[in-house]
C-alpha atoms as a PDB file:
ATOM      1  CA  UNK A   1      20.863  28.850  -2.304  1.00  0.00           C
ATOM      2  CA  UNK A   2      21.050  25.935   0.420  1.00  0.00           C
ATOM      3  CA  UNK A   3      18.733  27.181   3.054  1.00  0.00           C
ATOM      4  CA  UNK A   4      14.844  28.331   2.150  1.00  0.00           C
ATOM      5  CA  UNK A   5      13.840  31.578   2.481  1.00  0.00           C
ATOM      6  CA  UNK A   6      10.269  32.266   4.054  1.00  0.00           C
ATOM      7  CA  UNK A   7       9.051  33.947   0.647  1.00  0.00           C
ATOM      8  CA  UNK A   8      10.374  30.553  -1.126  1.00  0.00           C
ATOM      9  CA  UNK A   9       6.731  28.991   0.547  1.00  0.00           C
ATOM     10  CA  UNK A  10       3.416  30.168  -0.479  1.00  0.00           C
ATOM     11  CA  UNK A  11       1.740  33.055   0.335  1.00  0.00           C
ATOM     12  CA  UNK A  12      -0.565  30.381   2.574  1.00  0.00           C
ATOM     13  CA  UNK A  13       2.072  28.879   3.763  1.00  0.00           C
ATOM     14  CA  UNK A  14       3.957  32.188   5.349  1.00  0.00           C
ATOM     15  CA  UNK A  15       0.524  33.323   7.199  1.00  0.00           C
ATOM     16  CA  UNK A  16       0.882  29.807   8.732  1.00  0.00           C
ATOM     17  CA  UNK A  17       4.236  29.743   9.610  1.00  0.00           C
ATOM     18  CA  UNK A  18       3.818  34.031  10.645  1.00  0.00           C
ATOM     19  CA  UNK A  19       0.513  32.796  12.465  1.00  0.00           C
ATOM     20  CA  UNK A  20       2.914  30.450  14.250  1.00  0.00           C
ATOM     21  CA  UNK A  21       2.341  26.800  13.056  1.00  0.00           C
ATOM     22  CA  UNK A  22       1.151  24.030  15.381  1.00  0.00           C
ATOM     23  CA  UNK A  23       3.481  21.864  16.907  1.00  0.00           C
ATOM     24  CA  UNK A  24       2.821  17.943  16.586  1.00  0.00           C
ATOM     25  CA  UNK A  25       1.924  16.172  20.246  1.00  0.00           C
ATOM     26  CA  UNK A  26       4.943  15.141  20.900  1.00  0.00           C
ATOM     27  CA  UNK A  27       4.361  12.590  24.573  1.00  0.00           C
ATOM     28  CA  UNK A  28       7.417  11.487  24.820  1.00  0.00           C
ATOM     29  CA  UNK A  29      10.731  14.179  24.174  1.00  0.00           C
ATOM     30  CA  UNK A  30      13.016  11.630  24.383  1.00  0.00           C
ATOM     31  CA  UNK A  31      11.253   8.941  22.225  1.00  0.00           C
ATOM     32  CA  UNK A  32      11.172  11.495  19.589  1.00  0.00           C
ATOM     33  CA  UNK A  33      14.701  12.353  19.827  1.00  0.00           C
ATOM     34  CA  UNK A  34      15.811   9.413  19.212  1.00  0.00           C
ATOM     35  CA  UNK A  35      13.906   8.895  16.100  1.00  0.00           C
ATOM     36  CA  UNK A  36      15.087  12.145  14.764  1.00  0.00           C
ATOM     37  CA  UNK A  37      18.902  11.160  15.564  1.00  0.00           C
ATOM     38  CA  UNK A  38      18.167   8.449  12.852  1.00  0.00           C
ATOM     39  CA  UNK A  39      18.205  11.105  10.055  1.00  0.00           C
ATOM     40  CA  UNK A  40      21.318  11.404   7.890  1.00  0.00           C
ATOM     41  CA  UNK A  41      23.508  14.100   9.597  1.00  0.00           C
ATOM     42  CA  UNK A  42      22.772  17.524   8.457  1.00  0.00           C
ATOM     43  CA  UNK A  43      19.222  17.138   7.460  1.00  0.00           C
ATOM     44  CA  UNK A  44      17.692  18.728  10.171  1.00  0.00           C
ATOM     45  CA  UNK A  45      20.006  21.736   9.733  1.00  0.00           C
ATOM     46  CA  UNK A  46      18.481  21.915   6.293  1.00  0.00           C
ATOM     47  CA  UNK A  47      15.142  22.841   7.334  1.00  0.00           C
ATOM     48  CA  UNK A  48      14.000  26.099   7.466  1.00  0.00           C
ATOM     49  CA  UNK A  49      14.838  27.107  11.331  1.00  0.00           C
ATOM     50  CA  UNK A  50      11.338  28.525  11.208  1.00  0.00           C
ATOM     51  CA  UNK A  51       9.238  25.578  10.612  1.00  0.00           C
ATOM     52  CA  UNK A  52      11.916  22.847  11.910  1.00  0.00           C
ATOM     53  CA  UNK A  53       9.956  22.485  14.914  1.00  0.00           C
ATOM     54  CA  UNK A  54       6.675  21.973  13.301  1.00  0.00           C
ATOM     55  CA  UNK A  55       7.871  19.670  10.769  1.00  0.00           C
ATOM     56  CA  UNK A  56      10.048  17.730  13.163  1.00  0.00           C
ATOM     57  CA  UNK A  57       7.311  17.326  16.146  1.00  0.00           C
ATOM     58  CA  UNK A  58       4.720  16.598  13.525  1.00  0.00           C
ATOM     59  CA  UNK A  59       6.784  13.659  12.083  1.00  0.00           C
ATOM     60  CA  UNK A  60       7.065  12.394  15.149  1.00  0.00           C
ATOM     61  CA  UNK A  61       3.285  12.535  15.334  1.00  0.00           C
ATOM     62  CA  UNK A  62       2.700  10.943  12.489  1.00  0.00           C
ATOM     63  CA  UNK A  63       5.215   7.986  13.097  1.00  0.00           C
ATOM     64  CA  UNK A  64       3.483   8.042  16.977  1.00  0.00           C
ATOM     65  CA  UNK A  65       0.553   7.395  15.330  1.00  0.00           C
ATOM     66  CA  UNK A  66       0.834   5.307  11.951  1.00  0.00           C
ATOM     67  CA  UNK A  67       3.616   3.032  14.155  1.00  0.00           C
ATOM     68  CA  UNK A  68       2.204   2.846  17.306  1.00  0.00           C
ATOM     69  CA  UNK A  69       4.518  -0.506  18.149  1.00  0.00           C
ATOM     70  CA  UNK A  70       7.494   0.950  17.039  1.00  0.00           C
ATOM     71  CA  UNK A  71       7.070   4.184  19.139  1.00  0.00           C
ATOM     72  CA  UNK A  72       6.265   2.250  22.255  1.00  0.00           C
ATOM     73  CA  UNK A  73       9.811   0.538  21.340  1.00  0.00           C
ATOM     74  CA  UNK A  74      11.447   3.725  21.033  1.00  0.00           C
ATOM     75  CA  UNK A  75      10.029   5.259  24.084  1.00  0.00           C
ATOM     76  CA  UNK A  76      11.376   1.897  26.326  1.00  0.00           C
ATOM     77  CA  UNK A  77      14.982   3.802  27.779  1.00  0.00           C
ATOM     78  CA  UNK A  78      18.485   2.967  26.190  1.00  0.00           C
ATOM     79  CA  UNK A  79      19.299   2.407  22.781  1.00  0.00           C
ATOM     80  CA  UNK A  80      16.940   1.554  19.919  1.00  0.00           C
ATOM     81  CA  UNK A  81      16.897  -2.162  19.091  1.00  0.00           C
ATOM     82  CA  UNK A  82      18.686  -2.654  15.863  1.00  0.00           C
ATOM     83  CA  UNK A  83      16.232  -4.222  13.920  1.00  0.00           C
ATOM     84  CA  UNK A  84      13.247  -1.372  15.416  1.00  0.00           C
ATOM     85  CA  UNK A  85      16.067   1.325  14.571  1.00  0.00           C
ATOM     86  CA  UNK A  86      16.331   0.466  11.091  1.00  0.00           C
ATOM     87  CA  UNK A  87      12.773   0.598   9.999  1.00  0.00           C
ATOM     88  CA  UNK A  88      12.280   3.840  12.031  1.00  0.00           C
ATOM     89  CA  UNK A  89      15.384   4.950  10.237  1.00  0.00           C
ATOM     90  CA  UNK A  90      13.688   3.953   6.807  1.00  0.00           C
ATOM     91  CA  UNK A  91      10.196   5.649   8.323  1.00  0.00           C
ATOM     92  CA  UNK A  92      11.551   9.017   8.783  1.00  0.00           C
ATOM     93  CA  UNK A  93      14.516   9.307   6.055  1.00  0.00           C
ATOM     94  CA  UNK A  94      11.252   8.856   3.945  1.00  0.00           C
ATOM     95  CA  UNK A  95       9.306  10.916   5.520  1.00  0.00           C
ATOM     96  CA  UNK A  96      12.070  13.548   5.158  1.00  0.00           C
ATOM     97  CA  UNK A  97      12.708  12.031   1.320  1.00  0.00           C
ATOM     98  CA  UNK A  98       8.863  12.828   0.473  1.00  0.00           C
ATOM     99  CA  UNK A  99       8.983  16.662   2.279  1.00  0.00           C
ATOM    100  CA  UNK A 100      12.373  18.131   1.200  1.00  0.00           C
ATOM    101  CA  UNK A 101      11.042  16.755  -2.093  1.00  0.00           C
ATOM    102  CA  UNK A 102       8.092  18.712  -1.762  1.00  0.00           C
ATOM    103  CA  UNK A 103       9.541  22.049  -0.773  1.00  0.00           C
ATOM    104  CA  UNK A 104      12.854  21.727  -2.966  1.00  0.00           C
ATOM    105  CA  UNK A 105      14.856  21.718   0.114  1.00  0.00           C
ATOM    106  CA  UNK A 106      18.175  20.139  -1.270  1.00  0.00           C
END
């Protein structure tokens, strides 16, 4: 089966997501979807529609906050810098790597 199922996640982790999980602070929308369009096509697709929000705001977050000079890049308008655009690509396709990993998301 390709796409999780809630009852694939932990008990836990289906009052969170039925609780309604917290979204990251995303500031900048656009910033953010620009990192995201550095993913491998498809990934995003291959998140449970459910928590995609969650896990894709809260990424952002985390990159926000660990990178704090490579968000300001990609919040500047117009395209991402090459050189910025390919560690943020590394950044999140690990990021990504390290949680499909975790929840056996294929």
């Amino acid at each position: 089966e390709l796409y999780m199922k809630l009852e694939d996640f932990t008990q836990k982790e289906q009052e969170e997501i039925n609780e309604g999980l917290s979204s990251g602070e995303v500031s900048d929308k656009e910033a953010g979807d620009k990192i995201l369009a550095l993913l491998p096509d498809g990934w995003i697709k291959k998140i449970p529609f459910f928590v995609r929000k969650h896990s894709t705001t809260k990424t952002i977050e985390r990159i926000a906050n660990d990178y704090p000079d490579l968000y300001a890049v990609a919040k500047k308008p117009g395209e991402l810098p090459e050189k910025e655009g390919e560690e943020l690509r590394k950044i999140i396709t690990d990021i990504f790597t390290e949680k499909m990993e975790k929840h056996n998301i294929k």
